[in-house]
Structures are given as C-alpha cells and as structure tokens.
Protein backbone atom coordinates (compact mmCIF):
# COMPACT_ATOMS: atom_id res chain seq x y z
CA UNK A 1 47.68 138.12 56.38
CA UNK A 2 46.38 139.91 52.92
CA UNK A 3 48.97 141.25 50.47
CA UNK A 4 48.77 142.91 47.48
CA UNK A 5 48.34 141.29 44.32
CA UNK A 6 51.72 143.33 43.07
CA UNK A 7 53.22 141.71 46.49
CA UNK A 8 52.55 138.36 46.21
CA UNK A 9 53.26 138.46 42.91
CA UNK A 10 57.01 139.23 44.19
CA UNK A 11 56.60 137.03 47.09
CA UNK A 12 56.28 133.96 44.46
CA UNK A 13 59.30 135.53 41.97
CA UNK A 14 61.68 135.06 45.17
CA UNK A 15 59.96 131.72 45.73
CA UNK A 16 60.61 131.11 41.98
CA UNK A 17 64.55 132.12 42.37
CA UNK A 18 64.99 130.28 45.47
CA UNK A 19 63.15 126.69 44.29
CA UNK A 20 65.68 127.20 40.99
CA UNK A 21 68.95 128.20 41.91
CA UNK A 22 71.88 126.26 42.61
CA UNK A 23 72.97 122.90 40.24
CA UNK A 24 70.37 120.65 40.38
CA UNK A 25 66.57 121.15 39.94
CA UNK A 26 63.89 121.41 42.17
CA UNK A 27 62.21 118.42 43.39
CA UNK A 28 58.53 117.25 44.69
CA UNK A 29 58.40 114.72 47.22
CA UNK A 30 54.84 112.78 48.07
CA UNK A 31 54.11 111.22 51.06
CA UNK A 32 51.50 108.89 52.05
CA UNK A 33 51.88 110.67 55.86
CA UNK A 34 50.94 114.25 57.07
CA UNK A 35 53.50 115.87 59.28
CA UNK A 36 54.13 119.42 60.80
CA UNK A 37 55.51 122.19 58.33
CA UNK A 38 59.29 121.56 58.33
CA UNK A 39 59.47 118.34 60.25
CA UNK A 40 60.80 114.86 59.33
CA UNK A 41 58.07 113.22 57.69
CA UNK A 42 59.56 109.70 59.61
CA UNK A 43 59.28 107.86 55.87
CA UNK A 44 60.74 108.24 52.52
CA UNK A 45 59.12 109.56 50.15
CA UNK A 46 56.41 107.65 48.09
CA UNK A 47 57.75 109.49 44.64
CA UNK A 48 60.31 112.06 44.20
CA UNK A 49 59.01 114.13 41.20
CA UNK A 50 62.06 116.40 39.85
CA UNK A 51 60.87 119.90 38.27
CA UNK A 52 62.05 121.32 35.06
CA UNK A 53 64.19 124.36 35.08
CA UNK A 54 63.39 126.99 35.28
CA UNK A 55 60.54 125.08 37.66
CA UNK A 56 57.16 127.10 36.99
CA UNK A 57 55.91 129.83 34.90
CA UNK A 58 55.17 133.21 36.77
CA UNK A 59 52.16 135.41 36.55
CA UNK A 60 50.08 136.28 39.23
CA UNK A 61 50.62 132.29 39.97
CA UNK A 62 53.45 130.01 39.79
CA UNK A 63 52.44 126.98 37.54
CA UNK A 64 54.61 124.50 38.18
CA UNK A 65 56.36 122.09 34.92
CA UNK A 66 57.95 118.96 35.64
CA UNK A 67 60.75 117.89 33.96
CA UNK A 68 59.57 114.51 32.30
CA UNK A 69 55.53 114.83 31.21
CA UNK A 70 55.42 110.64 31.41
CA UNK A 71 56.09 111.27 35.38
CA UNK A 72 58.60 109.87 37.57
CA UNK A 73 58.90 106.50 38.77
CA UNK A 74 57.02 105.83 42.39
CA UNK A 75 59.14 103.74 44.49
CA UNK A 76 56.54 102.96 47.28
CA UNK A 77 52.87 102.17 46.95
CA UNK A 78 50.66 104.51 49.15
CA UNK A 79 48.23 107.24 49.16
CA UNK A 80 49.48 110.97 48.82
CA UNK A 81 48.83 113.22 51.32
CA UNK A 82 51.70 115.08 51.98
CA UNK A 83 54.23 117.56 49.47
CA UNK A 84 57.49 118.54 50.61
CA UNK A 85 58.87 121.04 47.99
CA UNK A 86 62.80 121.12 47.66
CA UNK A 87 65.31 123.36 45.63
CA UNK A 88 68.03 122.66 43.48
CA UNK A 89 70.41 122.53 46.10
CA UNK A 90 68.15 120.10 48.10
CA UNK A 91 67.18 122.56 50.76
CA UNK A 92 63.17 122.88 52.44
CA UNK A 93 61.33 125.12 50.19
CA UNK A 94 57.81 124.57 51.67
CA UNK A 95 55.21 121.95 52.79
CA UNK A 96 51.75 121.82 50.83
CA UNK A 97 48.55 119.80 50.17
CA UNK A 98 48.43 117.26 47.69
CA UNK A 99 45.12 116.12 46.25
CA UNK A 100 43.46 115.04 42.38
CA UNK A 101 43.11 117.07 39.70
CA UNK A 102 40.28 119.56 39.95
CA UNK A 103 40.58 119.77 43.87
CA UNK A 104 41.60 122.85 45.42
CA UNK A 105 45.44 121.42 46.31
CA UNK A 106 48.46 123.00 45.61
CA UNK A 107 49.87 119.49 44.32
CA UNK A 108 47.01 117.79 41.81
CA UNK A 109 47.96 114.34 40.44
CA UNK A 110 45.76 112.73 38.26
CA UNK A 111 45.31 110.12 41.27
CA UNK A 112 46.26 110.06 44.82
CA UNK A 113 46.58 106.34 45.26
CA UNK A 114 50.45 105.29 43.46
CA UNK A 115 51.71 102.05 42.77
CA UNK A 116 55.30 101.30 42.79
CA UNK A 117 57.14 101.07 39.59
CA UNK A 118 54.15 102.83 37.91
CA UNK A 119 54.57 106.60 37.07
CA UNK A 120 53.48 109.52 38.25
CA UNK A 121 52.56 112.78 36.19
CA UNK A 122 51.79 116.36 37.45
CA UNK A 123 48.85 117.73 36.56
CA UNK A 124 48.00 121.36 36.19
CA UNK A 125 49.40 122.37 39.95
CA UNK A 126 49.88 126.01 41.21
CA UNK A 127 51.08 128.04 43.74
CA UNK A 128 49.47 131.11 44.75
C-alpha cells in the first residue's frame, strides 16, 4: 500500500494520540525472541523502556524520546530482536524491528546484546 505523504503524516498523528493517551506513558518492550505481529511473545521482556510524554516528535516522522536519556534498567540478559510498542494505558500499539544504531530498524539501541542490571538508552529511533 502507498499513501500520501499528507496521509501518513496523519496516519502517525493518530498513532501519536493513541501511544499517549490515557495515565501512564507509553512503553518499549525488547525481546530476545521474534514472534507473529500481536502474539504472546512466550517470555518477558528483556527491558521495558518507558517513553516520555508526549512520546515522539511529529513531522513527516515520529521520533521517538524516552523518558530517562541514562536508559532503563534491563532485567534479563539477551539479544534484542523483537519491539512490542505499548500505550499509556498498556494496550498493543504495534510490533517492530529492533536493531543498532545506523541500521535501518525502527528500534536502534546503541547495542543489541543487554546485560542485566546494565542500562539501556534509545538511540535516534523513528517511525515512518
């Protein structure tokens, strides 16, 4: 499917809206699995990163801002492969790729391969 620029550019806004409202923020979780769109990964999550709010910047991308710059603190060692997006009120946003900075993945971290109780930033990541 090809939209217009002007449409996708509202087709993120609504993704923008939905990732942001309710109490909470928007969350990030990595896995170290790959798993069907929508499906239980069948493990928990190797970090949970929580987004800032409002959770990305719009313009004809959304570039996404998490809410501590240090990272958030990986529970289980592993390599990514796998990000589950989730909104404020915890509901399934969207499943994406997750690779290293300078790759082509939605997700880029400045390295796939976490350690628990080590940290994990964001780098530049956008959706588009």
């Amino acid at each position: 499917m090809d939209v217009s620029p002007g449409h996708n550019v509202a087709r993120l806004a609504g993704t923008l809206v939905f990732m942001d409202a309710g109490p909470g923020s928007a969350t990030i979780e990595l896995y170290g699995v790959e798993f069907a769109p929508g499906e239980d990964p069948g493990e928990q999550p190797l970090v949970t990163l929580l987004l800032a709010k409002p959770s990305a910047t719009l313009t004809d991308v959304l570039t996404l801002h998490q809410g501590d710059i240090t990272g958030d603190l990986i529970l289980h060692s592993g390599i990514v492969k796998t990000a589950r997006f989730k909104s404020a009120t915890g509901a399934w946003v969207m499943d994406t790729d997750a690779g290293e900075e300078g790759g082509d993945a939605a997700v880029q971290l400045p390295t796939t391969v976490l350690r628990a109780g080590g940290r994990c930033p964001l780098s530049l990541s956008v959706i588009g």
